[in-house]
Protein backbone atom coordinates (compact mmCIF):
# COMPACT_ATOMS: atom_id res chain seq x y z
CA UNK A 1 -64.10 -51.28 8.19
CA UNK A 2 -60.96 -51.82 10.65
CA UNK A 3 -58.93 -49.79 9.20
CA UNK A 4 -61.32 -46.87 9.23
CA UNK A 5 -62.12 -47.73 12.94
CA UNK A 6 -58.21 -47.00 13.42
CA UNK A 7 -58.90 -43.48 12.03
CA UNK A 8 -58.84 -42.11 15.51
CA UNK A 9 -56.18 -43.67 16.93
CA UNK A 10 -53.94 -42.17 13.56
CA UNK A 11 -55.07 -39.12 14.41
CA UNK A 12 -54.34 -39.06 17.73
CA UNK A 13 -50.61 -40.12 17.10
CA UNK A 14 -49.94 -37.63 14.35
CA UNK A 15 -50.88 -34.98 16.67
CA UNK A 16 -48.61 -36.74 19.22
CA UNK A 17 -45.99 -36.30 16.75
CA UNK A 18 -46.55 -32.36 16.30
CA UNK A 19 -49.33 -32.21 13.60
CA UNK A 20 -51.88 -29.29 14.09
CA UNK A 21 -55.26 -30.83 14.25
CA UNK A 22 -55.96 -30.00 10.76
CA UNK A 23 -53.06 -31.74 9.47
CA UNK A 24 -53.60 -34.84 11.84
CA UNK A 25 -57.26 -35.08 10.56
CA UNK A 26 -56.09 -34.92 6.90
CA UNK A 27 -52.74 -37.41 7.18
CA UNK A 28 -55.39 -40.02 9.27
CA UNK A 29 -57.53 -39.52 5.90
CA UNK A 30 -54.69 -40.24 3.58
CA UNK A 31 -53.42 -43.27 5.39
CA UNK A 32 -56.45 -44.79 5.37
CA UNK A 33 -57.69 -43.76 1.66
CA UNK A 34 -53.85 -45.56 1.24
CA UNK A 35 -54.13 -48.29 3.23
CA UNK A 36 -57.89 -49.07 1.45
CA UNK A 37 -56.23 -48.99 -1.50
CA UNK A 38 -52.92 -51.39 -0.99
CA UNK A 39 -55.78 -54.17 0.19
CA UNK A 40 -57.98 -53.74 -2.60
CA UNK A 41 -55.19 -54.23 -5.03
CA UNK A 42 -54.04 -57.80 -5.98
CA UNK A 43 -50.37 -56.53 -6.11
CA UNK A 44 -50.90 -54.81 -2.47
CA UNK A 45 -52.30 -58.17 -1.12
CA UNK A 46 -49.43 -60.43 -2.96
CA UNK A 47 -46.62 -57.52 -1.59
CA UNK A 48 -47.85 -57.72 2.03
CA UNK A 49 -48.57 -61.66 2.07
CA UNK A 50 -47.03 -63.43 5.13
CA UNK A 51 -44.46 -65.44 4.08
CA UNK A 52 -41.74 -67.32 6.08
CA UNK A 53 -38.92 -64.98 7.01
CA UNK A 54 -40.42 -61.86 5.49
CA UNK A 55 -39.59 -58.51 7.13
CA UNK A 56 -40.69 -54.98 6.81
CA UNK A 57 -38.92 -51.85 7.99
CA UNK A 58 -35.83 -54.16 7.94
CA UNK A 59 -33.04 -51.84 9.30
CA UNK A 60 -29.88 -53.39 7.61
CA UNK A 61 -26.19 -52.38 8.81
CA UNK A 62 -23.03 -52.73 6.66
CA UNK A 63 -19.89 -51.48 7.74
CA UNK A 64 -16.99 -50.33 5.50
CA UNK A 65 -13.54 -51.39 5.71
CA UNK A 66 -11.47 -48.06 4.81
CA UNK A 67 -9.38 -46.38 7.33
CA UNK A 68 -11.97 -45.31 9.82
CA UNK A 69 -14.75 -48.53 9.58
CA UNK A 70 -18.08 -46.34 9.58
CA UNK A 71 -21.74 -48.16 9.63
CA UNK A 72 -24.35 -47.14 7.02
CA UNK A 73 -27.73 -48.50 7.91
CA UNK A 74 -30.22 -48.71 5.23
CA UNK A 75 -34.47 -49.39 6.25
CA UNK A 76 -35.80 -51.85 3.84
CA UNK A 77 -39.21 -50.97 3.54
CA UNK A 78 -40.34 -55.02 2.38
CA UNK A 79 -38.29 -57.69 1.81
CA UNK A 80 -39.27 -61.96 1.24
CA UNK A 81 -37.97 -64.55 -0.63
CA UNK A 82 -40.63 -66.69 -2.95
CA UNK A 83 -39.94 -69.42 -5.24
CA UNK A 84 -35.87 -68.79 -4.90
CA UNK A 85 -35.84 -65.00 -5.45
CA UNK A 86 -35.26 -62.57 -3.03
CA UNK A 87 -37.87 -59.94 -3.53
CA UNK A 88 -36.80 -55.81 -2.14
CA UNK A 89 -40.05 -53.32 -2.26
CA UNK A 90 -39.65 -49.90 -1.41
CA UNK A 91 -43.15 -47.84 -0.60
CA UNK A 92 -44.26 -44.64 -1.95
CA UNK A 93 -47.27 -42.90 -1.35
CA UNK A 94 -47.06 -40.72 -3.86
CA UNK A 95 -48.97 -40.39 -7.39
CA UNK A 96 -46.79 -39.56 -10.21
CA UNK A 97 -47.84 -38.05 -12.98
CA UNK A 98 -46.73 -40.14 -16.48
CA UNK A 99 -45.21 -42.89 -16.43
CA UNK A 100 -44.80 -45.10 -13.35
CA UNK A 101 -42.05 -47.37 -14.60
CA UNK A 102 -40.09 -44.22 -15.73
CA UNK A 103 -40.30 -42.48 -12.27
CA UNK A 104 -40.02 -46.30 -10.67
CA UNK A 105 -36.06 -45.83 -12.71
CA UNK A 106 -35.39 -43.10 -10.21
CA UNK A 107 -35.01 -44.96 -7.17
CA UNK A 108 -32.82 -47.80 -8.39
CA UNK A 109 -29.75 -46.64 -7.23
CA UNK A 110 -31.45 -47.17 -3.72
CA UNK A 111 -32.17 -50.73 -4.41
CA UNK A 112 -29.60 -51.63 -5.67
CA UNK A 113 -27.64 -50.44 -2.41
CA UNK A 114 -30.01 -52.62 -0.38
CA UNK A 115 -29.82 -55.53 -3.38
CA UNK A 116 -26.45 -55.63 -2.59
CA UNK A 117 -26.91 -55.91 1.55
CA UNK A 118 -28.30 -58.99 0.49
CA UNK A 119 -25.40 -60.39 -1.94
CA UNK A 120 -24.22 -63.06 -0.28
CA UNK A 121 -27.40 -64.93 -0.05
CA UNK A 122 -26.88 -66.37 -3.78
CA UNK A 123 -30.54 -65.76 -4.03
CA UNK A 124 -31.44 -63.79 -7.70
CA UNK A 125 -32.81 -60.36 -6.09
CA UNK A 126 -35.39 -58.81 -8.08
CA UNK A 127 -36.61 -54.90 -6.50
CA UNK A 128 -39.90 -53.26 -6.91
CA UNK A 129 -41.45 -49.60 -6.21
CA UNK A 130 -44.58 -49.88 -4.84
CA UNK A 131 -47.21 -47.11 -5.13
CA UNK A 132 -49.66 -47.52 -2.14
CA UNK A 133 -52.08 -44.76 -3.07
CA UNK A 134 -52.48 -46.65 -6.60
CA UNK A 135 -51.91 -50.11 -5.12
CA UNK A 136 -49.74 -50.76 -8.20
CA UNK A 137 -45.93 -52.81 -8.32
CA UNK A 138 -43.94 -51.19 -10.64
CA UNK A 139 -40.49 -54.22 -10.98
CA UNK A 140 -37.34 -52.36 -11.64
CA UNK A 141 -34.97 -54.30 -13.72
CA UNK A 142 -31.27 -54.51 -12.07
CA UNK A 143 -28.41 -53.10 -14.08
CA UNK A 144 -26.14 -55.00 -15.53
């Protein structure tokens, strides 16, 4: 029921940010449909669990030694440590069709630059895609 109550206030900001009311009406829709869904799912609840230290939207900075030093920031959508193991979730929203773990391969190259923004921690790093609109945690194994 809150997050529904917030439909307005979504609205409102999308068409802030440029949307035609249309559009503003229909994202507000989708986030909440989205956000329903990520509570209702045991892996959305055990992603977005308060935890000591976690962070979301973590903007991360590492800067390059080479001849001109040059910062590359990364945004690291969710990112805890439980039970010894650094955990790195990136969102999507969107609903693939086929299989999840085999469009959940796509993205590792992402995670495993922010995996290694974290290397120094001596912490095993595991990475995840999750899927909000299917509330599902697809784990994508590291390489090798």
């Amino acid at each position: 029921a809150r997050i529904g109550g917030l439909r307005s206030a979504m609205e409102t900001w999308l068409a802030q940010q440029g949307c035609g009311d249309r559009d503003a009406a229909l994202g507000a829709e989708r986030v909440v449909a989205i956000m329903a869904t990520t509570l209702a799912s045991d892996d959305g609840r055990w992603v977005l669990r308060a935890r000591a230290g976690a962070a979301s939207e973590l903007a991360l900075a590492k800067v390059s030694h080479g001849d001109t030093p040059t910062p590359a920031t990364s945004i690291v959508d969710r990112t805890f440590v439980e039970h010894g193991t650094r955990w790195i979730i990136d969102y999507k929203t969107a609903r693939p069709e086929g299989d999840l773990a085999t469009h959940a391969v796509g993205y590792r190259p992402q995670l495993e630059r922010y995996a290694a923004l974290f290397g120094d921690e001596g912490l095993t790093v595991r990475t995840a895609i999750f899927y909000a609109a299917l509330g599902t945690l697809v784990e994508i194994s590291r390489e090798p």
